[in-house]
N, C-alpha and C. Protein backbone atom coordinates (compact mmCIF):
# COMPACT_ATOMS: atom_id res chain seq x y z
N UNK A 1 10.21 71.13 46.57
CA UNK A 1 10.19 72.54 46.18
C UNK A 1 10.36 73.40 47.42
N UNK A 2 10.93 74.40 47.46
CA UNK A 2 11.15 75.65 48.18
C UNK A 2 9.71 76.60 48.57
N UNK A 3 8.75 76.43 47.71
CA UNK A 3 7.56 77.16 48.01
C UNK A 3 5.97 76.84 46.81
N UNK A 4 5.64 77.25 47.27
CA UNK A 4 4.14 76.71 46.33
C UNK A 4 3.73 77.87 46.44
N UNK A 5 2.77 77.82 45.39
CA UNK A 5 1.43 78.65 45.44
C UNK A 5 0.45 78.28 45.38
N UNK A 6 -0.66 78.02 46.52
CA UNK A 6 -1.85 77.20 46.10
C UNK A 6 -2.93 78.43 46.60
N UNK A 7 -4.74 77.37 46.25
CA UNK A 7 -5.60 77.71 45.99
C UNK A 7 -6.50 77.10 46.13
N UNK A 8 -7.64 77.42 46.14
CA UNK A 8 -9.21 76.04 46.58
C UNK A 8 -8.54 74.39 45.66
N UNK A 9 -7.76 74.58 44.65
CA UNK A 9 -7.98 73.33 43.34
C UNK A 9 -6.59 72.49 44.00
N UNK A 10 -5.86 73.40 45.04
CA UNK A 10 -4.51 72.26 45.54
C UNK A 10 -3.39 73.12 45.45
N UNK A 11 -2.04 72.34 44.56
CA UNK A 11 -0.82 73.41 44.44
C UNK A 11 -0.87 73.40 43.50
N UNK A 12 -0.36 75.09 42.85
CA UNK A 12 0.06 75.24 41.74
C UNK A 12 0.93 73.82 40.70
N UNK A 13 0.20 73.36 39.96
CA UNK A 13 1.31 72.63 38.88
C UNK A 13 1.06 70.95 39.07
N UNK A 14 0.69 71.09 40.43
CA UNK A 14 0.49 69.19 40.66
C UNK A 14 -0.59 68.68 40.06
N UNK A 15 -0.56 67.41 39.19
CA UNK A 15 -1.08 66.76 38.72
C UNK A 15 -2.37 67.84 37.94
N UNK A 16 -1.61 68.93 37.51
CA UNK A 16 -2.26 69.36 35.87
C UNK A 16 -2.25 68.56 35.01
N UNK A 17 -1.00 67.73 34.80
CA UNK A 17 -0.60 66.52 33.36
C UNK A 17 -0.69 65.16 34.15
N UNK A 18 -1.34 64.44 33.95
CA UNK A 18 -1.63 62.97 33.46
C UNK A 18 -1.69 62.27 32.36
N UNK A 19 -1.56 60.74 32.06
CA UNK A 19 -1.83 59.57 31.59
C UNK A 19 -3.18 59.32 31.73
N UNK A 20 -3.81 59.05 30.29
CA UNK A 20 -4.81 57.99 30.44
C UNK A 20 -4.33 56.78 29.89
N UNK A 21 -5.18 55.86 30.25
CA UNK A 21 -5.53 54.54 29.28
C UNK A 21 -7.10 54.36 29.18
N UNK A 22 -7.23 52.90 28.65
CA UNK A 22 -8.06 52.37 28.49
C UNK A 22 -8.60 51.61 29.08
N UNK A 23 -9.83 51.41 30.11
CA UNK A 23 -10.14 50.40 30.91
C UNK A 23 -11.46 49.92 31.20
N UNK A 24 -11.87 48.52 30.32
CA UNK A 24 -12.98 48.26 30.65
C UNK A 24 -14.16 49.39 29.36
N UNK A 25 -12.85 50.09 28.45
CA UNK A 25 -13.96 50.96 27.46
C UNK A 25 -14.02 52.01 27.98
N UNK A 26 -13.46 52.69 28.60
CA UNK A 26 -13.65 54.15 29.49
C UNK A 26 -12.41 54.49 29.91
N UNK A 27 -11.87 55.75 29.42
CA UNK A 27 -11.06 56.29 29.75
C UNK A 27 -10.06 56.34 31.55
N UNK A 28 -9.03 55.95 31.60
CA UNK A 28 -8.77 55.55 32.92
C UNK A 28 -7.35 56.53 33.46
N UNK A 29 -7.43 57.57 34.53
CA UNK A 29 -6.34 58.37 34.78
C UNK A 29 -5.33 56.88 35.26
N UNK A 30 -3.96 57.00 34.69
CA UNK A 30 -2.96 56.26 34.82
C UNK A 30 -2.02 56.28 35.93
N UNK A 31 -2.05 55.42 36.92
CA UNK A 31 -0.92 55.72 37.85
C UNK A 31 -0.06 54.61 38.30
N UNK A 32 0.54 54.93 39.31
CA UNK A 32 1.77 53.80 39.63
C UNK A 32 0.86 52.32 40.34
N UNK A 33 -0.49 52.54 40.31
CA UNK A 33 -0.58 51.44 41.00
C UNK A 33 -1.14 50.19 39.91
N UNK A 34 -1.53 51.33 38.63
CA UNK A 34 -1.98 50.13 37.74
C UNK A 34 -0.25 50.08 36.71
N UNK A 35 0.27 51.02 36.75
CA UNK A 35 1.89 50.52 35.82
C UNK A 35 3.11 51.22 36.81
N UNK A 36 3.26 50.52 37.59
CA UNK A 36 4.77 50.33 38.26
C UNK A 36 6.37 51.29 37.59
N UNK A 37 6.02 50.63 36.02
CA UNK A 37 7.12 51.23 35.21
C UNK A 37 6.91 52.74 35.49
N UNK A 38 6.16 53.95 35.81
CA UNK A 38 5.68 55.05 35.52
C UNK A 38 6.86 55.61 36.46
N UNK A 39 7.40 54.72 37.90
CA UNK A 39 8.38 55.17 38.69
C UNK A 39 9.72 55.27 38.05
N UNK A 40 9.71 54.66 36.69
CA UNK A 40 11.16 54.82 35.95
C UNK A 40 10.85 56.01 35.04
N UNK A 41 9.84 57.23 35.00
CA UNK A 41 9.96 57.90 34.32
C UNK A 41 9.99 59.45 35.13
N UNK A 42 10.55 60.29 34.67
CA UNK A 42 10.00 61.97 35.97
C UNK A 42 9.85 62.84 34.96
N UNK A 43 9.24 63.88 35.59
CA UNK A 43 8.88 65.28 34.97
C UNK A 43 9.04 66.29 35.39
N UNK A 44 9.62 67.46 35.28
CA UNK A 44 9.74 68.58 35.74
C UNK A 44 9.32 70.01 35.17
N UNK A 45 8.92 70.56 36.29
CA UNK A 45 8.79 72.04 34.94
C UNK A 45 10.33 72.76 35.42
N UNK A 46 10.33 74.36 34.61
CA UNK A 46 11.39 74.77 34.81
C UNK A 46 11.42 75.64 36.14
N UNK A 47 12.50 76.14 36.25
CA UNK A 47 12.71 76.49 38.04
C UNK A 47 11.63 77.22 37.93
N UNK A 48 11.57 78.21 39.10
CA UNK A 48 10.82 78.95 39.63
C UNK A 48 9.83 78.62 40.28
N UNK A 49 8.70 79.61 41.14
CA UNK A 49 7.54 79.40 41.58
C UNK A 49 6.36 79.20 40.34
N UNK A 50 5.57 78.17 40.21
CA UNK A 50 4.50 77.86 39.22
C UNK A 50 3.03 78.69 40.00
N UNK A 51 2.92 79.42 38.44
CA UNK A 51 1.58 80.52 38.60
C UNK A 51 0.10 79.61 38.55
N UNK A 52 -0.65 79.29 39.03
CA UNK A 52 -2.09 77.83 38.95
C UNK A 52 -2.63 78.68 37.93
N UNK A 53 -2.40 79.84 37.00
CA UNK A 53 -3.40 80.20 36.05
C UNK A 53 -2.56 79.79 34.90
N UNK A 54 -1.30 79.86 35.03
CA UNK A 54 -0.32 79.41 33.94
C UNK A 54 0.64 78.66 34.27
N UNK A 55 0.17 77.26 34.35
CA UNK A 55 0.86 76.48 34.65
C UNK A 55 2.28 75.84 33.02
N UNK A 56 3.69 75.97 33.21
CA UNK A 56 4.07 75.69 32.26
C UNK A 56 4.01 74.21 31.38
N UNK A 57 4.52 74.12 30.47
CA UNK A 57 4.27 72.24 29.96
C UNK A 57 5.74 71.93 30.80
N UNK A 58 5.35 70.32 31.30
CA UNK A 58 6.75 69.93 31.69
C UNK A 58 7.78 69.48 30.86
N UNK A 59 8.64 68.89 30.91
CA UNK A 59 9.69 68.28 30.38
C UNK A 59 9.86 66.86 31.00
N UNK A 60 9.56 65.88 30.43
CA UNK A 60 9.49 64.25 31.13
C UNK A 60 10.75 63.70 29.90
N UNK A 61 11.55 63.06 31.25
CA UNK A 61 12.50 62.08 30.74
C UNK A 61 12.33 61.01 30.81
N UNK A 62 12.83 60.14 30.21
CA UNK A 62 12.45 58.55 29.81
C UNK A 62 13.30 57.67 30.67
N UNK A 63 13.37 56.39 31.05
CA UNK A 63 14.31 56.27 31.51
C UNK A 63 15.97 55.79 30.99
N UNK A 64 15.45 56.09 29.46
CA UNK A 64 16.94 55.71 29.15
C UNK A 64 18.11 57.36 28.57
N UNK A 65 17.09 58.50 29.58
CA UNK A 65 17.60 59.53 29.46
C UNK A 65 16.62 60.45 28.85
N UNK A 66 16.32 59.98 27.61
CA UNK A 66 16.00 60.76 26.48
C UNK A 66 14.73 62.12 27.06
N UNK A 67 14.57 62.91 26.88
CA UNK A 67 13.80 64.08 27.15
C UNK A 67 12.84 64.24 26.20
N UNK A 68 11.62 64.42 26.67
CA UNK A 68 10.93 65.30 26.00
C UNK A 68 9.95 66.20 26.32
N UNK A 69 9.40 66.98 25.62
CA UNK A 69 8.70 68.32 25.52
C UNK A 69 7.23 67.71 26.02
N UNK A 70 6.31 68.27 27.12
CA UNK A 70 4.60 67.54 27.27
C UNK A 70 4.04 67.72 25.66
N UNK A 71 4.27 68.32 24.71
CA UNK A 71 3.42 68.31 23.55
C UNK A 71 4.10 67.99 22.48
N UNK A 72 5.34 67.28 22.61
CA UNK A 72 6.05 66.46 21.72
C UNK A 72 5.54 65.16 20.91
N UNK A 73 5.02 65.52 19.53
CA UNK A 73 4.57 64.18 19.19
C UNK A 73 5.01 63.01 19.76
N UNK A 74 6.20 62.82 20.05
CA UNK A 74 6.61 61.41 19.63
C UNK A 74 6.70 60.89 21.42
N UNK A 75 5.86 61.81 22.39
CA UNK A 75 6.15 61.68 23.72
C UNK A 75 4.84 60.00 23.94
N UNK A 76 3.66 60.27 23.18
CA UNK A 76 2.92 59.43 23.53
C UNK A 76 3.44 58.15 23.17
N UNK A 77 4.12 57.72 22.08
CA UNK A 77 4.30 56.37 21.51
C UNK A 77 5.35 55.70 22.53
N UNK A 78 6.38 56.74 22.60
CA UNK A 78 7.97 56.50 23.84
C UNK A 78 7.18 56.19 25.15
N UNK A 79 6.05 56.26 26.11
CA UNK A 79 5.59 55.89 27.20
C UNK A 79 4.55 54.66 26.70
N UNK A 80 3.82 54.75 25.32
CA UNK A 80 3.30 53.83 25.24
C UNK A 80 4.29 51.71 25.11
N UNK A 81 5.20 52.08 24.70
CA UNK A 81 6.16 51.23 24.12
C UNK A 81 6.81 51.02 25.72
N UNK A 82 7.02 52.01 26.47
CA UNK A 82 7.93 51.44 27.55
C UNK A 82 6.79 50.82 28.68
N UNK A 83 6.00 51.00 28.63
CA UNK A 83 4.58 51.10 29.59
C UNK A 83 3.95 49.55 28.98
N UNK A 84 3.99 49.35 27.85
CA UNK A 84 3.38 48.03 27.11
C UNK A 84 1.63 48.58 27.01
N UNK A 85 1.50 50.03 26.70
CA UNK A 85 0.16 50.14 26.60
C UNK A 85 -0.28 51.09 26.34
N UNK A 86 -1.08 51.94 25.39
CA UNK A 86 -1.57 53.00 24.53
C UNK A 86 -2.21 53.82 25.39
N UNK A 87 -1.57 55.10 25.81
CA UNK A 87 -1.88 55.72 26.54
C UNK A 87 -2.11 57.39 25.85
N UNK A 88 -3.09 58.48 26.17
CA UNK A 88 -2.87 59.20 26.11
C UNK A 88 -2.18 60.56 27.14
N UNK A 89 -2.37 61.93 26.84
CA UNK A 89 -1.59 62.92 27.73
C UNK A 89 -2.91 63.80 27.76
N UNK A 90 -2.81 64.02 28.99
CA UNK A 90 -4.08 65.28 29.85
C UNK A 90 -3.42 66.15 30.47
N UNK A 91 -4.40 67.45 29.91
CA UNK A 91 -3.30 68.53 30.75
C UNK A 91 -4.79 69.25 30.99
N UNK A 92 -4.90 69.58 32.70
CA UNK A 92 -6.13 70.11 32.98
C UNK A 92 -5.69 71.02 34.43
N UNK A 93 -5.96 72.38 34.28
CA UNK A 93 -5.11 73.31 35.07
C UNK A 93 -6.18 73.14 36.34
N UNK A 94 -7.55 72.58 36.27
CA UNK A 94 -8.34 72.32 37.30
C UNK A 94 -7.82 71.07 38.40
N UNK A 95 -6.91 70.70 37.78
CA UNK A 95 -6.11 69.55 38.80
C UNK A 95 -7.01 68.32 38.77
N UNK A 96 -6.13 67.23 38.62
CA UNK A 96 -7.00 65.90 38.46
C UNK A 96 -6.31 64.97 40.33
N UNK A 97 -6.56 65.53 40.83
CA UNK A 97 -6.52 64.50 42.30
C UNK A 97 -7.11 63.47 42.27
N UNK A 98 -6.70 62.49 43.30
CA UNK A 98 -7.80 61.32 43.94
C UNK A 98 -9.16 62.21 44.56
N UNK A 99 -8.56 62.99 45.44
CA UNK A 99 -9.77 64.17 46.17
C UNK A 99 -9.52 65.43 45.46
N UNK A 100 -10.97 65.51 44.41
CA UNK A 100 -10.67 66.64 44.42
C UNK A 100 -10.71 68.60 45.12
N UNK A 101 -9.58 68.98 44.37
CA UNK A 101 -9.48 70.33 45.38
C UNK A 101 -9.02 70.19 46.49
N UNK A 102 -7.53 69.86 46.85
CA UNK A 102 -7.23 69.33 48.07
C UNK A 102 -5.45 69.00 47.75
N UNK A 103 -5.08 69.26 49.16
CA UNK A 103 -3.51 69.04 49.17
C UNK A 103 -3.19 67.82 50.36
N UNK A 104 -2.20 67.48 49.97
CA UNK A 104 -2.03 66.52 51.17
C UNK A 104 -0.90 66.81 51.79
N UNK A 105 -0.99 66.78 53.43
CA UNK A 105 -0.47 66.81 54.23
C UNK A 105 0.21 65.88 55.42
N UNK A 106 1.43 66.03 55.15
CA UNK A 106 2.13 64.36 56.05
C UNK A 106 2.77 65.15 57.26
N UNK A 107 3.33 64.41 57.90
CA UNK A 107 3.85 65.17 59.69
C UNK A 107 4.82 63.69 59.36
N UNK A 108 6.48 64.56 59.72
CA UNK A 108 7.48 63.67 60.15
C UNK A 108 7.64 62.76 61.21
N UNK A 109 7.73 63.10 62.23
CA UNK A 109 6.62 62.62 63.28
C UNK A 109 5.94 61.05 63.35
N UNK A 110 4.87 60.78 62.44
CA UNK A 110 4.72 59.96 62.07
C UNK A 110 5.41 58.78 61.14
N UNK A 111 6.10 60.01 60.08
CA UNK A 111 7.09 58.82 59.00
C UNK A 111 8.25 57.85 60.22
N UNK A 112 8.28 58.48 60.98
CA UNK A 112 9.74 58.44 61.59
C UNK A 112 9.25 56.80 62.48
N UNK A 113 7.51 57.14 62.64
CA UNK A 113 7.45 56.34 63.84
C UNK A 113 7.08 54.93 62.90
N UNK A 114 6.62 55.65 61.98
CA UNK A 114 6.21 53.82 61.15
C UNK A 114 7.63 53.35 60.58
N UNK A 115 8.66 54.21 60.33
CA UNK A 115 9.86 53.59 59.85
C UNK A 115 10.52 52.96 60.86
N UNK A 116 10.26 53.60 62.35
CA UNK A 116 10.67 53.02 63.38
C UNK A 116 10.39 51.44 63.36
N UNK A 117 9.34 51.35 63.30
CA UNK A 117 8.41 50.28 63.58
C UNK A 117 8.61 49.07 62.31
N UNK A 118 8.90 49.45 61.53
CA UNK A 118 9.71 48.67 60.17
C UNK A 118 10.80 48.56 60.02
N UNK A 119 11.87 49.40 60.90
CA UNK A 119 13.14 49.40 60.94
C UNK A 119 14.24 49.87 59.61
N UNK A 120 13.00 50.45 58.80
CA UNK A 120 13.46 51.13 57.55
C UNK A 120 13.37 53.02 57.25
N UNK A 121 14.24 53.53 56.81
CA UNK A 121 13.49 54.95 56.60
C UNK A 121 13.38 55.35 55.58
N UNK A 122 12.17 55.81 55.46
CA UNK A 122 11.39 55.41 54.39
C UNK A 122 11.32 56.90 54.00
N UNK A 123 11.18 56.87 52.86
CA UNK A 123 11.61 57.92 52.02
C UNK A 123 10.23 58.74 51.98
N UNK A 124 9.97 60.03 51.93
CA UNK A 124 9.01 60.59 52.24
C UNK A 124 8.46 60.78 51.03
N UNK A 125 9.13 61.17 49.87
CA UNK A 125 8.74 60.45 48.49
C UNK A 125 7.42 59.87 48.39
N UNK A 126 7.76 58.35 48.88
CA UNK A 126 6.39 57.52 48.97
C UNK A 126 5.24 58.08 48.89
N UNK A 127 4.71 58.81 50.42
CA UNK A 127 3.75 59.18 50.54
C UNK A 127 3.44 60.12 50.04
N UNK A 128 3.89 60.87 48.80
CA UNK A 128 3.34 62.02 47.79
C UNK A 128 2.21 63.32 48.49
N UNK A 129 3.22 63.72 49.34
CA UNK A 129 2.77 65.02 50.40
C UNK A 129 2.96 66.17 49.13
N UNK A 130 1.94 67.33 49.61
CA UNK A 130 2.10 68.20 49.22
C UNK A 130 3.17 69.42 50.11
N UNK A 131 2.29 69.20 51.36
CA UNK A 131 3.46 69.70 52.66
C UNK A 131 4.05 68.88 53.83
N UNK A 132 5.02 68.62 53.94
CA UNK A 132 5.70 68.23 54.93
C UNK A 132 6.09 68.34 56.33
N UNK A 133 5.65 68.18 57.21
CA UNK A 133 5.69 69.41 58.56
C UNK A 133 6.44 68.25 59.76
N UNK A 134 7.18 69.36 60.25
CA UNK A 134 7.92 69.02 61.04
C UNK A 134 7.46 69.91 62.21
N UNK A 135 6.69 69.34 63.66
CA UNK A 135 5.53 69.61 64.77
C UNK A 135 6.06 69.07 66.00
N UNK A 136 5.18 69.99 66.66
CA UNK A 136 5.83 69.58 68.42
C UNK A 136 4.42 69.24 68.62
N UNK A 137 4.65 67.62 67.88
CA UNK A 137 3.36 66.97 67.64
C UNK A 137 3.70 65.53 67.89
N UNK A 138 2.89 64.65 68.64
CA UNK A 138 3.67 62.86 68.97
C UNK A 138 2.92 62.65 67.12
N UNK A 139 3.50 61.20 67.29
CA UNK A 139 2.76 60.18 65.48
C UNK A 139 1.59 60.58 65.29
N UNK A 140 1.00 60.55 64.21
CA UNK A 140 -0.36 60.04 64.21
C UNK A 140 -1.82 61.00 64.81
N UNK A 141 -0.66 62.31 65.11
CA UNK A 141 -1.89 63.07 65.92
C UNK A 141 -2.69 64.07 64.37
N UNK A 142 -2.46 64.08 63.55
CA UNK A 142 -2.90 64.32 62.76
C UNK A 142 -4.52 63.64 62.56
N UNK A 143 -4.34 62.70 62.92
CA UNK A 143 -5.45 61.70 62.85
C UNK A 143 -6.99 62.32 63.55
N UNK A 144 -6.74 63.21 64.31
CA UNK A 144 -7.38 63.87 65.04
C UNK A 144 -7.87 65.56 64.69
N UNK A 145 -7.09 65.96 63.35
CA UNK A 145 -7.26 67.30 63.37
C UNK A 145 -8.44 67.63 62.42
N UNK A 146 -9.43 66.66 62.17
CA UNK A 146 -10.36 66.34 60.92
C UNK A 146 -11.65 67.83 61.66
N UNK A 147 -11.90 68.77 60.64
CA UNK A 147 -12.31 69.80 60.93
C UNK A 147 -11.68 71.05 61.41
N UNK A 148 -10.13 70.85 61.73
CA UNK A 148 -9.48 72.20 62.44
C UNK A 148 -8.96 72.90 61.17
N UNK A 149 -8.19 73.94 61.57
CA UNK A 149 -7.70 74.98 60.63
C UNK A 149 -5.69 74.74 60.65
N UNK A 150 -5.66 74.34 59.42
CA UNK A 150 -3.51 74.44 60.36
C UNK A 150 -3.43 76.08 59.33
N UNK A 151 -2.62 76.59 60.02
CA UNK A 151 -2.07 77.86 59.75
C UNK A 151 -0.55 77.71 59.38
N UNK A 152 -0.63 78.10 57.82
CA UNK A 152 1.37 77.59 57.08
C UNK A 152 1.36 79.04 56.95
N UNK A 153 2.25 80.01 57.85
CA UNK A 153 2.87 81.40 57.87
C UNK A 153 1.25 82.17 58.05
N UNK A 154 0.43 82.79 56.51
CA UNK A 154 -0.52 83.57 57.02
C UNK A 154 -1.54 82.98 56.30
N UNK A 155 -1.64 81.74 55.88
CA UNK A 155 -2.17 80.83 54.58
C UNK A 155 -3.15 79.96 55.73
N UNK A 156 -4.87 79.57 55.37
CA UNK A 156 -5.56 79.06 56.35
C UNK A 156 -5.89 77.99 55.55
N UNK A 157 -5.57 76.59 55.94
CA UNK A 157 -5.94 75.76 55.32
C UNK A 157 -6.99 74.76 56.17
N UNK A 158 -7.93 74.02 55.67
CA UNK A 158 -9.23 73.41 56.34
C UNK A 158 -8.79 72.25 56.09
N UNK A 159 -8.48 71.44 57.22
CA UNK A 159 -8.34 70.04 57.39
C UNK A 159 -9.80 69.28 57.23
N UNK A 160 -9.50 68.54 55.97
CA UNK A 160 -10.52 67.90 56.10
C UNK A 160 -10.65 66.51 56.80
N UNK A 161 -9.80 65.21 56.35
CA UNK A 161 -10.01 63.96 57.51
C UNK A 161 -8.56 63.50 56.74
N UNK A 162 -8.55 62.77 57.86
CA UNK A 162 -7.21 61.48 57.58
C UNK A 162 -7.42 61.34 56.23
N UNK A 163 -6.04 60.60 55.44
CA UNK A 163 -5.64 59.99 54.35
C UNK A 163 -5.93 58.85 54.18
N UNK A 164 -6.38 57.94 53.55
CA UNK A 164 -6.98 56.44 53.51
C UNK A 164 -5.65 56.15 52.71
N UNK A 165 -4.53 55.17 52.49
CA UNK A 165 -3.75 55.24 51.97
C UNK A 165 -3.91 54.20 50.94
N UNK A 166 -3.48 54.08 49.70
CA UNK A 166 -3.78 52.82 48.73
C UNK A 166 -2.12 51.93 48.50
N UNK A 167 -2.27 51.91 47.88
CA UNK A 167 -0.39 50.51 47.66
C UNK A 167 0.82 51.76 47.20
N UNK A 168 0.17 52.89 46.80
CA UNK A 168 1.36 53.47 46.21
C UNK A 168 2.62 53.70 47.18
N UNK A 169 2.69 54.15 48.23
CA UNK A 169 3.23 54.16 49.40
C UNK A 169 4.25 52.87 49.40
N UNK A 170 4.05 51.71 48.98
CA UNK A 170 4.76 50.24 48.97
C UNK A 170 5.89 50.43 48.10
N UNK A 171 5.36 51.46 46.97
CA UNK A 171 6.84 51.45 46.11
C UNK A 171 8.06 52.06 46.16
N UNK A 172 9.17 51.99 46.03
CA UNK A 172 10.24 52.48 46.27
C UNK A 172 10.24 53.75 44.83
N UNK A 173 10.31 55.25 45.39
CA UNK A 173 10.30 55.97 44.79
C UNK A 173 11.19 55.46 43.63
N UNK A 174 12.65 55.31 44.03
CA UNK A 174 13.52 55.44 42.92
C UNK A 174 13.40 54.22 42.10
N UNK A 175 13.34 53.15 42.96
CA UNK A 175 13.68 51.80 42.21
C UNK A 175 12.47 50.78 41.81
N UNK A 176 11.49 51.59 42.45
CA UNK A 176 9.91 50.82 42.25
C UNK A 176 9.65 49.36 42.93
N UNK A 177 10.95 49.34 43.83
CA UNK A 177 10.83 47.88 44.44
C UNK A 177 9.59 47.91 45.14
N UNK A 178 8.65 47.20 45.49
CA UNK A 178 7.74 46.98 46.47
C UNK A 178 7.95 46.09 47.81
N UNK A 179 7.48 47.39 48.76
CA UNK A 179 7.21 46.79 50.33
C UNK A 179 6.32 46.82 50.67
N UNK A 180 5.38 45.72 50.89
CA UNK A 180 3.92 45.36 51.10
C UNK A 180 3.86 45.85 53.11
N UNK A 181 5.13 45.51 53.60
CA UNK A 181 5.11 45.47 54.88
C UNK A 181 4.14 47.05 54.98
N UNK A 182 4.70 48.09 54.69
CA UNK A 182 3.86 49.27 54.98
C UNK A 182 2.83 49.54 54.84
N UNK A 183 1.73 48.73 53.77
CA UNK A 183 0.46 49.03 53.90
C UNK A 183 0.07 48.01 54.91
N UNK A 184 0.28 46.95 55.21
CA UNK A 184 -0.07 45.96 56.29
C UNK A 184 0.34 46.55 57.22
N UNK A 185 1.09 47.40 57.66
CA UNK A 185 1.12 47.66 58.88
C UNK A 185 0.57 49.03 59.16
N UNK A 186 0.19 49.65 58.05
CA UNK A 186 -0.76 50.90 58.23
C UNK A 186 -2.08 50.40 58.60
N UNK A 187 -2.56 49.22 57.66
CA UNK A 187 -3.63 48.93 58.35
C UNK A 187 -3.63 48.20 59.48
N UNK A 188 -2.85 47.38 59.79
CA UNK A 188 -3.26 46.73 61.24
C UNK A 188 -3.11 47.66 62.57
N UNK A 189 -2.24 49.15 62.55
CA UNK A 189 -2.07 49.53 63.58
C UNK A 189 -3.18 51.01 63.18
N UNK A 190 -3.34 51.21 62.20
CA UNK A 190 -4.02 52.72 62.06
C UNK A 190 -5.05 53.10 60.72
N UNK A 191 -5.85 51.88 60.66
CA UNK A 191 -6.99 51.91 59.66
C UNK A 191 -6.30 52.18 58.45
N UNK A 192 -5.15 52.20 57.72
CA UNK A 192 -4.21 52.17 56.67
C UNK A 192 -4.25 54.17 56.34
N UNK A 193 -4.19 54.30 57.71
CA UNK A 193 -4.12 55.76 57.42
C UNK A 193 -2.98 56.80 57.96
N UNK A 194 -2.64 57.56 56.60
CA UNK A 194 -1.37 58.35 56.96
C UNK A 194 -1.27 59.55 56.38
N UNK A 195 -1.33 60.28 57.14
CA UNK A 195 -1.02 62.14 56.15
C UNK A 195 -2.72 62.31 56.84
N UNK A 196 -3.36 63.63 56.33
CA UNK A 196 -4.70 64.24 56.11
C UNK A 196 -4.64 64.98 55.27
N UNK A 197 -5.79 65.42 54.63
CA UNK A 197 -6.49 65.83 53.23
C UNK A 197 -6.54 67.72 53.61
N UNK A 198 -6.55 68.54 53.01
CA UNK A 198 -6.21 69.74 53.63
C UNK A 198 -7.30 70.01 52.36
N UNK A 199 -7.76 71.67 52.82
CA UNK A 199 -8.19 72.82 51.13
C UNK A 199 -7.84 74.21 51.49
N UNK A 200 -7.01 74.99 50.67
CA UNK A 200 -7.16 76.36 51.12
C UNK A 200 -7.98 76.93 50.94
N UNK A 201 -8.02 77.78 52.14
CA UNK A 201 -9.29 78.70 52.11
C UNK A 201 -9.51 79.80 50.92
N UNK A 202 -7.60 80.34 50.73
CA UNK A 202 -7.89 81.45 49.58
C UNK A 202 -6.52 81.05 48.95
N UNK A 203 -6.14 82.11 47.94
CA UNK A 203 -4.76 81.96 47.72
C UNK A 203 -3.63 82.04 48.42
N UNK A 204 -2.45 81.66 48.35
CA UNK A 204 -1.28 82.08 49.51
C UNK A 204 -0.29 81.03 48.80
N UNK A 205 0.86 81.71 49.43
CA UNK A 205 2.05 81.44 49.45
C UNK A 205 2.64 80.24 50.23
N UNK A 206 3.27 79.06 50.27
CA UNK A 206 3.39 78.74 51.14
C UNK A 206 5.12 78.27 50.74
N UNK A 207 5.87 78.31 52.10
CA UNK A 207 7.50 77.90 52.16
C UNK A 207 8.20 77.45 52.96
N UNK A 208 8.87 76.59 52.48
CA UNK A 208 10.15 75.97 53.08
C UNK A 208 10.35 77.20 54.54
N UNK A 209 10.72 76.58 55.69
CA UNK A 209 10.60 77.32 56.98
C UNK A 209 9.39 78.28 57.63
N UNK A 210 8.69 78.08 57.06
CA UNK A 210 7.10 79.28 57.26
C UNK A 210 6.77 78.48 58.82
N UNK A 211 5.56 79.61 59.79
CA UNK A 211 5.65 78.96 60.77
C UNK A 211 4.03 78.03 60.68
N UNK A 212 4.31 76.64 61.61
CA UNK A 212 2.57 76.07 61.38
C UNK A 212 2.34 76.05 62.48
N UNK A 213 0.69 76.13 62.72
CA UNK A 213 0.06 76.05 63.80
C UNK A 213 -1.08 75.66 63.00
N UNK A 214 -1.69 74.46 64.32
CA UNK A 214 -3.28 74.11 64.38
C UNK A 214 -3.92 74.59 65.23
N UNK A 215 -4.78 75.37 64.39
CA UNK A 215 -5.91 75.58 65.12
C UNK A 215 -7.28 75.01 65.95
């Protein structure tokens, strides 16, 4: 995206809509690490900047094209059937994160140096950043900014600590292939940690070319 609008709860629009299942008898948020297939499906809302008080329903395509509406009857059975598993649809404008109230933040910088180091370049995709920053910053120095302030244009966001990273990162955005090499080598060289956990302080704007600084 070209710009966000976020707030204490993250960015406008991310992960309002989820998957559940069933697990163990208790409701379970659904992701790529327990169904793989989920990388053959996408969702979009329509253009524009997304308002966090009115977030719109998306539009998720299937992968054999077909479209549908987030409150389309026939959306739950079409993911249940391709998924091999009875799932329902959550839509919660409070944002359902791993952390909640929080954005994540990756530095190129780093992608560049672990792709180095794998000899692959790795699609930034993977690591499901909220912002992307490009810093007159070496790898990994992120790792260090746990308590500072980064400043995106006039927007104050509170670094909270490094990213603990889980397998999702292994999958190939488009094709869902898995490369194990990247979490093994996140953990053997850097406690399997990549990106840091951010919260804004208030509302703001944030965009494509804005200037950053850590504070």
């Amino acid at each position: 995206m070209d710009a966000l609008l976020v707030d204490g709860r993250g960015a406008a629009g991310d992960r309002a809509h989820a998957l559940f299942d069933t697990f163990k008898g208790a409701p379970r948020r659904l992701t790529v690490r327990e169904a793989p297939r989920m990388l053959a499906w996408h969702a979009r809302y329509a253009e524009g900047e997304i308002d966090p008080d009115d977030v719109p329903l998306p539009v998720v395509t299937a992968p054999d094209g077909a479209t549908f509406a987030w409150n389309d009857p026939g959306l739950p059975a079409a993911l249940a059937a391709d998924l091999a598993r009875t799932v329902t649809l959550r839509r919660d404008l409070a944002l359902m994160q791993d952390l909640d109230d929080s954005l994540l933040v990756t530095v190129e910088a780093t992608r560049r140096a672990v792709g180095g180091a794998l000899e692959s370049d790795l699609d930034t995709r993977r690591f499901r950043p909220n912002l992307h920053l490009a810093l007159d910053a070496p790898a990994f120095a992120e790792e260090r900014w746990a308590g500072r302030t980064l400043m995106v244009a006039d927007v104050a966001l509170e670094l909270l600590h490094p990213c603990e990273r889980c397998v999702i990162p292994t999958r190939d955005p488009d094709t869902g292939a898995r490369d194990a090499r990247i979490l093994r080598w996140l953990a053997r060289e850097h406690g399997s940690l990549f990106g840091i956990n951010a919260r804004a302080r208030a509302p703001g704007r944030i965009a494509l070319g804005d200037a950053v600084r850590v504070l």
